[in-house]
N, C-alpha and C. Protein backbone atom coordinates (compact mmCIF):
# COMPACT_ATOMS: atom_id res chain seq x y z
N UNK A 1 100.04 84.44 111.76
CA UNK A 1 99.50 85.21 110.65
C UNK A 1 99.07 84.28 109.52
N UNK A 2 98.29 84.17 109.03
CA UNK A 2 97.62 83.98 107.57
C UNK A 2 97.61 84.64 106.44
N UNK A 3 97.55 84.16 105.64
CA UNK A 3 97.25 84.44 104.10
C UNK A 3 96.16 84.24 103.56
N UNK A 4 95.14 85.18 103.43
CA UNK A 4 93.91 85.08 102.45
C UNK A 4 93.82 85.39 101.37
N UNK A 5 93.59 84.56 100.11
CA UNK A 5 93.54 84.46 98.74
C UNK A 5 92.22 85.12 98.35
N UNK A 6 91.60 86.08 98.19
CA UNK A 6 90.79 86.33 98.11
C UNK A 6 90.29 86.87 96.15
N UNK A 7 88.92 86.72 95.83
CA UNK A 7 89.18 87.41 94.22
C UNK A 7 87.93 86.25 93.29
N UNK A 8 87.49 86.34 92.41
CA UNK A 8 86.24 85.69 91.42
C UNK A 8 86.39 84.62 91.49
N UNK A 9 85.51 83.77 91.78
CA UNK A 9 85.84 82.30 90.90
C UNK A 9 86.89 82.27 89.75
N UNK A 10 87.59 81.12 89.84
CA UNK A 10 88.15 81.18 88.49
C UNK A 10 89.44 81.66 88.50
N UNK A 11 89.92 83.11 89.34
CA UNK A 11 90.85 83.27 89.29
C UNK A 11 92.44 82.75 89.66
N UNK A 12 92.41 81.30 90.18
CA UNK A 12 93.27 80.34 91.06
C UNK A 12 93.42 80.65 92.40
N UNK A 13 92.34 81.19 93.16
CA UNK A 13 92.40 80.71 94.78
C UNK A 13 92.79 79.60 95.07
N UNK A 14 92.76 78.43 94.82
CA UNK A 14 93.27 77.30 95.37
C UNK A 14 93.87 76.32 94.43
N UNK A 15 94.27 76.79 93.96
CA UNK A 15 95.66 76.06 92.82
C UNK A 15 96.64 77.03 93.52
N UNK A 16 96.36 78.18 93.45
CA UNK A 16 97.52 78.94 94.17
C UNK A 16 97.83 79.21 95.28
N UNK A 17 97.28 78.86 95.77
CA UNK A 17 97.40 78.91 97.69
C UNK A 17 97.68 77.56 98.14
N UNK A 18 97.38 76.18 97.60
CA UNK A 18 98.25 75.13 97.68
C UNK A 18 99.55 75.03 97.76
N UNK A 19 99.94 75.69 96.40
CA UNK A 19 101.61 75.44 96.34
C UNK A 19 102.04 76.73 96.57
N UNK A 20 101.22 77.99 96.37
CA UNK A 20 102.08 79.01 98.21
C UNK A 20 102.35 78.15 99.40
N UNK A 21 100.82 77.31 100.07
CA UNK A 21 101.25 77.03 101.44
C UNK A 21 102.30 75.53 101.36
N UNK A 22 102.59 75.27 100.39
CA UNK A 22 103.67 74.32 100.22
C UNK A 22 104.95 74.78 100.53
N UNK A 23 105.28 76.15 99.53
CA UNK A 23 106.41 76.67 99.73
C UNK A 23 106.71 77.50 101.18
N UNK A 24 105.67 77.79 101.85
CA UNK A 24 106.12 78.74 103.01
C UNK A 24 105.89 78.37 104.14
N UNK A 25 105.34 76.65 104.09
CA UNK A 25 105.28 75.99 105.00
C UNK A 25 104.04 75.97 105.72
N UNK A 26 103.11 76.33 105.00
CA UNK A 26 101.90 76.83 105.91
C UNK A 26 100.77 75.66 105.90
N UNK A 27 99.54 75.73 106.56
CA UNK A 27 98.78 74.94 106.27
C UNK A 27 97.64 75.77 105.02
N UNK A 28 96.95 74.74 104.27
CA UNK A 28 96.23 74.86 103.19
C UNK A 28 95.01 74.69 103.22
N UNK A 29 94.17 75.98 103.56
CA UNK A 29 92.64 75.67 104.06
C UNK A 29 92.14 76.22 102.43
N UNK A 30 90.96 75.39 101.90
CA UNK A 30 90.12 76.14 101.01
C UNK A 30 88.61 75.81 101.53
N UNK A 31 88.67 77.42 101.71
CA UNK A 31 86.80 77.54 102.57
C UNK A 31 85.79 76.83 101.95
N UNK A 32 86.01 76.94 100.53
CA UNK A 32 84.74 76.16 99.89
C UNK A 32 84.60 74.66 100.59
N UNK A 33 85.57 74.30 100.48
CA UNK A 33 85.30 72.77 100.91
C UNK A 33 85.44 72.75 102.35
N UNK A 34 85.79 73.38 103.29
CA UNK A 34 85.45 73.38 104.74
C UNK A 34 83.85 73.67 104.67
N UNK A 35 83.15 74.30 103.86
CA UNK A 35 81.99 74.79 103.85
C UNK A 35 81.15 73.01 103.46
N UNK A 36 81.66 72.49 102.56
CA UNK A 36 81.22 71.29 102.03
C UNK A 36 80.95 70.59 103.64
N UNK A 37 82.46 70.04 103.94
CA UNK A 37 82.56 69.85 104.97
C UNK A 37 81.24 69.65 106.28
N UNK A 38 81.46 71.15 106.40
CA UNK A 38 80.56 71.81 107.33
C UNK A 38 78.90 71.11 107.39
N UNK A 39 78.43 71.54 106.04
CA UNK A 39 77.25 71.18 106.10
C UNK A 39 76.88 69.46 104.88
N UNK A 40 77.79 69.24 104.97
CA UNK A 40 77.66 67.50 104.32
C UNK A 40 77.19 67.69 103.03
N UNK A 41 77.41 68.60 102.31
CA UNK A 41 76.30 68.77 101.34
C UNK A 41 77.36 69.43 100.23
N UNK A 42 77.57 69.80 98.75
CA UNK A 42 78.28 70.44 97.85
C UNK A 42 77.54 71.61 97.66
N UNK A 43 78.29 72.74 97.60
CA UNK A 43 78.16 73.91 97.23
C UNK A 43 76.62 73.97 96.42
N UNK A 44 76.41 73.31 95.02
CA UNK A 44 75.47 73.72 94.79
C UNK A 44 74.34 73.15 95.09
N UNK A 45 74.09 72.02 95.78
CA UNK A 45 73.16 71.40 96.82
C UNK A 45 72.77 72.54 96.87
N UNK A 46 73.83 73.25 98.02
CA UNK A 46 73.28 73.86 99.41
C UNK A 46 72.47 75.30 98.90
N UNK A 47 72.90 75.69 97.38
CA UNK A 47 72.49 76.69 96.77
C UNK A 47 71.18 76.54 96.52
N UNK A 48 70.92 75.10 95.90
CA UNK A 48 69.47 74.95 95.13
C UNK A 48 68.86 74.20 96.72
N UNK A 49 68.99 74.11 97.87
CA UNK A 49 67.79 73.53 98.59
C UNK A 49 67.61 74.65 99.58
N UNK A 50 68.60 75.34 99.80
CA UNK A 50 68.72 76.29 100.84
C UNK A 50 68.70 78.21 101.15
N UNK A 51 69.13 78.25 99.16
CA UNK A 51 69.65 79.52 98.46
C UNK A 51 70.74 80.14 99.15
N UNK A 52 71.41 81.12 98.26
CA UNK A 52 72.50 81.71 98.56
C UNK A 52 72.84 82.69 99.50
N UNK A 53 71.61 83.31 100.59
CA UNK A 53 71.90 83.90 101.52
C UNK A 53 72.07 82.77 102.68
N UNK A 54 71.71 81.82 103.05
CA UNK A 54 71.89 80.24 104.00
C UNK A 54 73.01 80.28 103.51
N UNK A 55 73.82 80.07 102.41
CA UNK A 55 74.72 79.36 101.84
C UNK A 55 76.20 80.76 102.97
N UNK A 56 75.75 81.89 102.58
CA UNK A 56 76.42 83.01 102.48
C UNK A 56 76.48 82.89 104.38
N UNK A 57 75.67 82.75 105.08
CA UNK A 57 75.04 82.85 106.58
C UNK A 57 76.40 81.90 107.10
N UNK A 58 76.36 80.62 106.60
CA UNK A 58 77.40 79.46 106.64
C UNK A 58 78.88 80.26 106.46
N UNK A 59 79.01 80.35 105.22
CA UNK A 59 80.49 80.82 104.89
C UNK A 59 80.92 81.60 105.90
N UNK A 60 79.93 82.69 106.38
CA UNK A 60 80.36 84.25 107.11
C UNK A 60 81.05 83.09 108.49
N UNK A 61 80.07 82.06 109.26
CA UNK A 61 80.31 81.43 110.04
C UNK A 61 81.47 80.57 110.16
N UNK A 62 82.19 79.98 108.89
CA UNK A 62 83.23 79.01 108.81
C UNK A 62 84.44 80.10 109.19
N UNK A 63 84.05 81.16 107.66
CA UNK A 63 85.28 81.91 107.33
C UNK A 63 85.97 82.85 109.01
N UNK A 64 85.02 82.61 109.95
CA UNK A 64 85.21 82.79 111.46
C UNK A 64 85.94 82.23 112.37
N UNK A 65 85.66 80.94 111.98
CA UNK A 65 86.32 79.71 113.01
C UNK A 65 87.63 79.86 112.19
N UNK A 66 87.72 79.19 110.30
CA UNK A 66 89.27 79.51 110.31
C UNK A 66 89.79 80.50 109.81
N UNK A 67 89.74 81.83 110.28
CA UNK A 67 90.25 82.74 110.11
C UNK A 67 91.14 82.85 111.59
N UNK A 68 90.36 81.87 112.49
CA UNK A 68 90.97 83.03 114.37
C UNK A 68 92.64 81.78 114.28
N UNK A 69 92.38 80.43 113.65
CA UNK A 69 93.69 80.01 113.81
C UNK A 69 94.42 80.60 112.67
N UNK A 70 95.82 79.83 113.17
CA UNK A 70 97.40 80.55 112.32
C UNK A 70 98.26 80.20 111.56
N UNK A 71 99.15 80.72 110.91
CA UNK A 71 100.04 79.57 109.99
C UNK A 71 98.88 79.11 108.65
N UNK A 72 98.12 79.48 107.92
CA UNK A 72 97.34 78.94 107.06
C UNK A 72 97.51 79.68 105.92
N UNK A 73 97.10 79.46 104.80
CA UNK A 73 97.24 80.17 103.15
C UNK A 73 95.32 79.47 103.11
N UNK A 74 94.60 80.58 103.23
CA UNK A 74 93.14 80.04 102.90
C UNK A 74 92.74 80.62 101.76
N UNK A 75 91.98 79.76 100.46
CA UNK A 75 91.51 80.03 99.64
C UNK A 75 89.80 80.17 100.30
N UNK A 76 89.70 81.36 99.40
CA UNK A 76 88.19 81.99 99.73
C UNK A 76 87.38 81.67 98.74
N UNK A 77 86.39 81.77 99.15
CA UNK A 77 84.74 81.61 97.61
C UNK A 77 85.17 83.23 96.91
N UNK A 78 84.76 83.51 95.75
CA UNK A 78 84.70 84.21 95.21
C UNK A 78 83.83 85.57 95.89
N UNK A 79 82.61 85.19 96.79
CA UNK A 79 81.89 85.86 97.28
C UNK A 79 82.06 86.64 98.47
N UNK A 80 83.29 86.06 99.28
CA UNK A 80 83.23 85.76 101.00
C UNK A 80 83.35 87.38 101.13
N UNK A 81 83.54 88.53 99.81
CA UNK A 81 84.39 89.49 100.09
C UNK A 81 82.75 90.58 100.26
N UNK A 82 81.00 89.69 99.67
CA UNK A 82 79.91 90.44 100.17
C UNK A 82 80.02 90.88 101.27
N UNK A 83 80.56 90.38 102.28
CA UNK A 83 80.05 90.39 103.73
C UNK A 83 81.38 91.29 104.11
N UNK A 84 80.94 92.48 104.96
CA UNK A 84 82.16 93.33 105.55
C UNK A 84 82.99 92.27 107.21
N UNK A 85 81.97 91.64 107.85
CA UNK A 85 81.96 90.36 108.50
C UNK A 85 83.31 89.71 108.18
N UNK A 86 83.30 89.12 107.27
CA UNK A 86 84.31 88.25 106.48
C UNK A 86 85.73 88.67 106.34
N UNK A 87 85.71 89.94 105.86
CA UNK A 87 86.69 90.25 105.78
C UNK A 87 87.29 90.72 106.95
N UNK A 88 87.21 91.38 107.85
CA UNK A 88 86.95 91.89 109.16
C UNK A 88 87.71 90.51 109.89
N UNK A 89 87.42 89.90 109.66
CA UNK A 89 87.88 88.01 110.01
C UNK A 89 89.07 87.74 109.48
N UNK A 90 89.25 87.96 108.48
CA UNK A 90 89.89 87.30 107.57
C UNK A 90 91.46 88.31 107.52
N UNK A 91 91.00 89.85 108.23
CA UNK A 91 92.15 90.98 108.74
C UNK A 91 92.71 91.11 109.84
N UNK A 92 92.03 90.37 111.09
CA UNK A 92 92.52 90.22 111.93
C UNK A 92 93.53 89.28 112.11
N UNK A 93 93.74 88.51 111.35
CA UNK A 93 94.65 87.54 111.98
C UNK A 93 96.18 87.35 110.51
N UNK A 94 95.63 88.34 109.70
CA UNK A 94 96.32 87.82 108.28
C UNK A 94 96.63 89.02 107.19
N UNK A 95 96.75 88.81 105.90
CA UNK A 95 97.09 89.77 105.20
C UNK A 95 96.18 89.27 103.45
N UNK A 96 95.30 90.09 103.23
CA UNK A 96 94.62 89.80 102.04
C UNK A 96 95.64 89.99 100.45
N UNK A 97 95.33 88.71 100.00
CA UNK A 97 95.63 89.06 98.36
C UNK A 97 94.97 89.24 97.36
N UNK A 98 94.62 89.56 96.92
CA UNK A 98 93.42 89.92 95.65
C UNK A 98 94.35 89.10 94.43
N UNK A 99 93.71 88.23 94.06
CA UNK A 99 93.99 87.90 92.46
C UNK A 99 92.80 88.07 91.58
N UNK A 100 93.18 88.77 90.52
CA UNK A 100 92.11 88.78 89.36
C UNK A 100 92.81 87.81 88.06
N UNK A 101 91.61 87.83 87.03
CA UNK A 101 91.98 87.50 85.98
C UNK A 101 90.76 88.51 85.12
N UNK A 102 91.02 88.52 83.81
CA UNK A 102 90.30 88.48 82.83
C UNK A 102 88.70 88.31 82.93
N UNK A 103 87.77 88.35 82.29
CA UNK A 103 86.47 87.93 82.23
C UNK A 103 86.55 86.59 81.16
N UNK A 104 87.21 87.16 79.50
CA UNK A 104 87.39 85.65 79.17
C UNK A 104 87.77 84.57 79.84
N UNK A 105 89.34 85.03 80.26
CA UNK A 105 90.28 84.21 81.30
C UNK A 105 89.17 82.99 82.29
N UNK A 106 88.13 83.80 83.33
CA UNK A 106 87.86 83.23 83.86
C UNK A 106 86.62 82.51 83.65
N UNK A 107 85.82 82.81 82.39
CA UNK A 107 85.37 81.89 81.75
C UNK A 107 85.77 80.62 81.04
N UNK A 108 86.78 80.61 80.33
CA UNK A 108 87.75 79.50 79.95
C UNK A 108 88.12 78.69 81.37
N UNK A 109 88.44 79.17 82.49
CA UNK A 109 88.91 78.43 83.29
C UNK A 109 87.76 77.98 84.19
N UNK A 110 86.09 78.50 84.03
CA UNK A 110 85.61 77.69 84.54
C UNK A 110 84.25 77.10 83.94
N UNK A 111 84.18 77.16 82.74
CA UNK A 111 83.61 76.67 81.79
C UNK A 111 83.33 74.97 81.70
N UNK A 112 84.48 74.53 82.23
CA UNK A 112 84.30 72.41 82.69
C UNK A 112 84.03 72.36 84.07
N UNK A 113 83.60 73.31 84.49
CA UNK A 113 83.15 72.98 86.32
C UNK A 113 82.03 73.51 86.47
N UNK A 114 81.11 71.98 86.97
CA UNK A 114 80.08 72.41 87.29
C UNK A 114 79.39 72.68 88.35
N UNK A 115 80.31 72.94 89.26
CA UNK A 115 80.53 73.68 90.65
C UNK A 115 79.94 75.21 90.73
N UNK A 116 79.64 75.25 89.49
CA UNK A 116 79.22 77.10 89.41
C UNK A 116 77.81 77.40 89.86
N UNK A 117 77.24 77.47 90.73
CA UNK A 117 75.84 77.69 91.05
C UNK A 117 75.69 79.02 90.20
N UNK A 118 75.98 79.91 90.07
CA UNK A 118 75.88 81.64 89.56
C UNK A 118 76.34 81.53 88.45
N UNK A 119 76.96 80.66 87.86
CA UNK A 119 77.24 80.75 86.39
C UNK A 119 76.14 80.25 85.38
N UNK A 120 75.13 79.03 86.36
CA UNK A 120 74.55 78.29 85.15
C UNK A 120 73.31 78.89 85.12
N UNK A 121 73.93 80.24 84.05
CA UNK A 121 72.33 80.89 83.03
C UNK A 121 73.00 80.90 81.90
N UNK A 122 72.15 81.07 80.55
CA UNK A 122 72.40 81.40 79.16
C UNK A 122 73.54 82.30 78.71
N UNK A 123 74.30 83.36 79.36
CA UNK A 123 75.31 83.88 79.12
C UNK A 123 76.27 84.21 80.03
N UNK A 124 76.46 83.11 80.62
CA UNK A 124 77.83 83.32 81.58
C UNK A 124 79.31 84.01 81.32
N UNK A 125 79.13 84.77 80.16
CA UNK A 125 80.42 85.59 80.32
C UNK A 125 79.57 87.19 80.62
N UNK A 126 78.37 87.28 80.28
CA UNK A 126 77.58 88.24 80.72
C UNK A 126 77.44 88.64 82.10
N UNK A 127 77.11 87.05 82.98
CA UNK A 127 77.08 87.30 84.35
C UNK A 127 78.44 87.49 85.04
N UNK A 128 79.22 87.04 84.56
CA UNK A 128 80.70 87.04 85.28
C UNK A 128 81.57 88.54 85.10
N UNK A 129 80.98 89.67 83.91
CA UNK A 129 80.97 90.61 83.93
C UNK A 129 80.38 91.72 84.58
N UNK A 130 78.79 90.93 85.30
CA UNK A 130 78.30 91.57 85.94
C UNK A 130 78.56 91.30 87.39
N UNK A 131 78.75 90.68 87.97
CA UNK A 131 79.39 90.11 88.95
C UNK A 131 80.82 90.87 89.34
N UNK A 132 81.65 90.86 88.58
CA UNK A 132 82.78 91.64 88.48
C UNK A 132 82.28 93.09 88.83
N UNK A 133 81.87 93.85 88.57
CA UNK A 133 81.22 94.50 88.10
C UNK A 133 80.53 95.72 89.13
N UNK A 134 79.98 94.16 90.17
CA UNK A 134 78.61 94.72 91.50
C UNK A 134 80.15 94.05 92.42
N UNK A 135 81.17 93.30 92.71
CA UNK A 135 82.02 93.31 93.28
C UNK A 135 83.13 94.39 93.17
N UNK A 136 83.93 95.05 92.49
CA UNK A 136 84.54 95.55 92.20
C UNK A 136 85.16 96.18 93.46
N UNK A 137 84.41 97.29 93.88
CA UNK A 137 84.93 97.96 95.14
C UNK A 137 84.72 97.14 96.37
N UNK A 138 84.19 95.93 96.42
CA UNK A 138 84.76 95.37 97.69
C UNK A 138 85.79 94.34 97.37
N UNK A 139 86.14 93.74 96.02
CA UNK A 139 87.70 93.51 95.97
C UNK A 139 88.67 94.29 95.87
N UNK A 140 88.20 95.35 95.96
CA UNK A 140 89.69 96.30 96.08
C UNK A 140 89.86 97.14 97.49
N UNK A 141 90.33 96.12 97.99
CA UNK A 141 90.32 96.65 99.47
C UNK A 141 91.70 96.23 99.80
N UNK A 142 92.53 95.63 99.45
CA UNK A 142 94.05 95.08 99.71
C UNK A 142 94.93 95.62 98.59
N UNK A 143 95.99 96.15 98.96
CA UNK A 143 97.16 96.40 98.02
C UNK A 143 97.83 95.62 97.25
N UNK A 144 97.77 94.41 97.83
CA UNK A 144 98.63 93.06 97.39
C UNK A 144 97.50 92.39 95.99
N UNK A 145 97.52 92.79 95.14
CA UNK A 145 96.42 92.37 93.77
C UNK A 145 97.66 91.97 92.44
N UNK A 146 97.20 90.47 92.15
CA UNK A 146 98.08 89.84 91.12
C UNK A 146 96.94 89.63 90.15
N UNK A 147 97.00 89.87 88.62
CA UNK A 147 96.37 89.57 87.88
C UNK A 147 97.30 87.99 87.05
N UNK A 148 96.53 87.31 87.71
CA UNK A 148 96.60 85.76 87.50
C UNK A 148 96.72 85.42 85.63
N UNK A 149 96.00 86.31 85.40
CA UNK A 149 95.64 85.95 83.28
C UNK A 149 97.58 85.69 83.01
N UNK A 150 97.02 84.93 82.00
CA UNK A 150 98.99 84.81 81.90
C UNK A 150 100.00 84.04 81.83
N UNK A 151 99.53 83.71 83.32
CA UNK A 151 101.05 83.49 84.35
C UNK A 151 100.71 82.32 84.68
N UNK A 152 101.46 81.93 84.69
CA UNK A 152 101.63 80.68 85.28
C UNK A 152 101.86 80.26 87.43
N UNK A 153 101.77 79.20 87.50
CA UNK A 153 101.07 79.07 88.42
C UNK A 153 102.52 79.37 89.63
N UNK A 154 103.50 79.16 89.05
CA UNK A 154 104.92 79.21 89.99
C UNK A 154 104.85 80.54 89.93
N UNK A 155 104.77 81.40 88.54
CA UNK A 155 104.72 82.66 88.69
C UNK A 155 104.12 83.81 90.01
N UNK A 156 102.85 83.13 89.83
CA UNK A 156 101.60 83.83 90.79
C UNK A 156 102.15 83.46 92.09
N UNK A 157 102.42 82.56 92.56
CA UNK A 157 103.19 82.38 94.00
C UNK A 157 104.72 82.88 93.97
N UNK A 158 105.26 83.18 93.23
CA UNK A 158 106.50 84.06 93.14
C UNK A 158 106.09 85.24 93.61
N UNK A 159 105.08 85.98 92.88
CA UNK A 159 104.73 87.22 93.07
C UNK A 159 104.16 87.75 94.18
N UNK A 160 103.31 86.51 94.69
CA UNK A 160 102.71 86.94 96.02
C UNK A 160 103.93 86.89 96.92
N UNK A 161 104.69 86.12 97.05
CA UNK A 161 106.22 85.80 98.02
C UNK A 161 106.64 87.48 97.55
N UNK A 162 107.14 87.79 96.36
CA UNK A 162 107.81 88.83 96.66
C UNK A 162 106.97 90.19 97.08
N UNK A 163 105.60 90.15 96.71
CA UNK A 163 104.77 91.24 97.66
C UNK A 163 104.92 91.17 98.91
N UNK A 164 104.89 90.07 99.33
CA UNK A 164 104.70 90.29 100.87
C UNK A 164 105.64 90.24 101.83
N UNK A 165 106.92 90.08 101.30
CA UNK A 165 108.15 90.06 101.24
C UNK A 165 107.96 88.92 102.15
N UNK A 166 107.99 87.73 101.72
CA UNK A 166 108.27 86.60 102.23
C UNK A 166 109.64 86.09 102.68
């Protein structure tokens, strides 16, 4: 069984699924960078030479291969949750967590990374509201939802341990 971190940029997919899969012994996949990986190239390369449905075509494809192995805590892209595909993947073999934060929250936290292909227009707390927004009902598809704003990072893996009754 697996653990999928699923939920916005920003919200600690993989700050927090590190030291989950530390504590529960698991291995520590974060898709973004298997995606790097994959195609030799950084996220927003692959955005600006290729655009975000190629980019999205890829992910659906990774989030496939490691979803079918076991024992893992995988941090997801913020997006992986467009595709019914993905998730579908990501249920068969595991149990989804939804973390949110804030809209400030996750502007502050990703405001020094320039890893954001979808953030860099003129009002990125605008888009990250709208984004939120046109996602909404396909992140709420799992029971297990921690709002990350807050808390600290032992916290958020406390909480997921005691949801899932670890």
């Amino acid at each position: 069984m697996n653990i999928a971190l699923i939920g916005f940029m920003g919200t600690g997919k993989s700050s927090v699924g590190r030291k989950l899969a530390e504590r529960i012994g698991y291995k520590f996949v974060d898709l973004d960078q298997e995606i790097v990986e994959y195609e030799g190239l950084e996220i927003p390369q692959i955005f600006a030479t290729a655009g975000e449905d190629y980019f999205r075509e890829v992910e659906t494809e990774v989030t496939k291969k490691i979803a079918s192995k076991d024992k893992q805590v995988i941090a997801t892209g913020g997006g992986v949750v467009l595709k019914e595909e993905n998730l579908e993947a990501l249920r068969s073999n595991g149990t989804l967590v939804l973390l949110t934060a804030t809209s400030e929250e996750i502007l502050k936290r990703t405001s020094h990374d320039g890893n954001r292909p979808l953030l860099e227009v003129d009002d990125p707390l605008a888009k990250i509201e709208q984004l939120l927004a046109e996602r909404k009902d396909k992140y709420d598809c799992t029971p297990y939802q921690i709002d990350t704003t807050g808390l600290s990072l032992l916290e958020v893996v406390d909480e997921i341990i005691e949801q899932l009754e670890l």
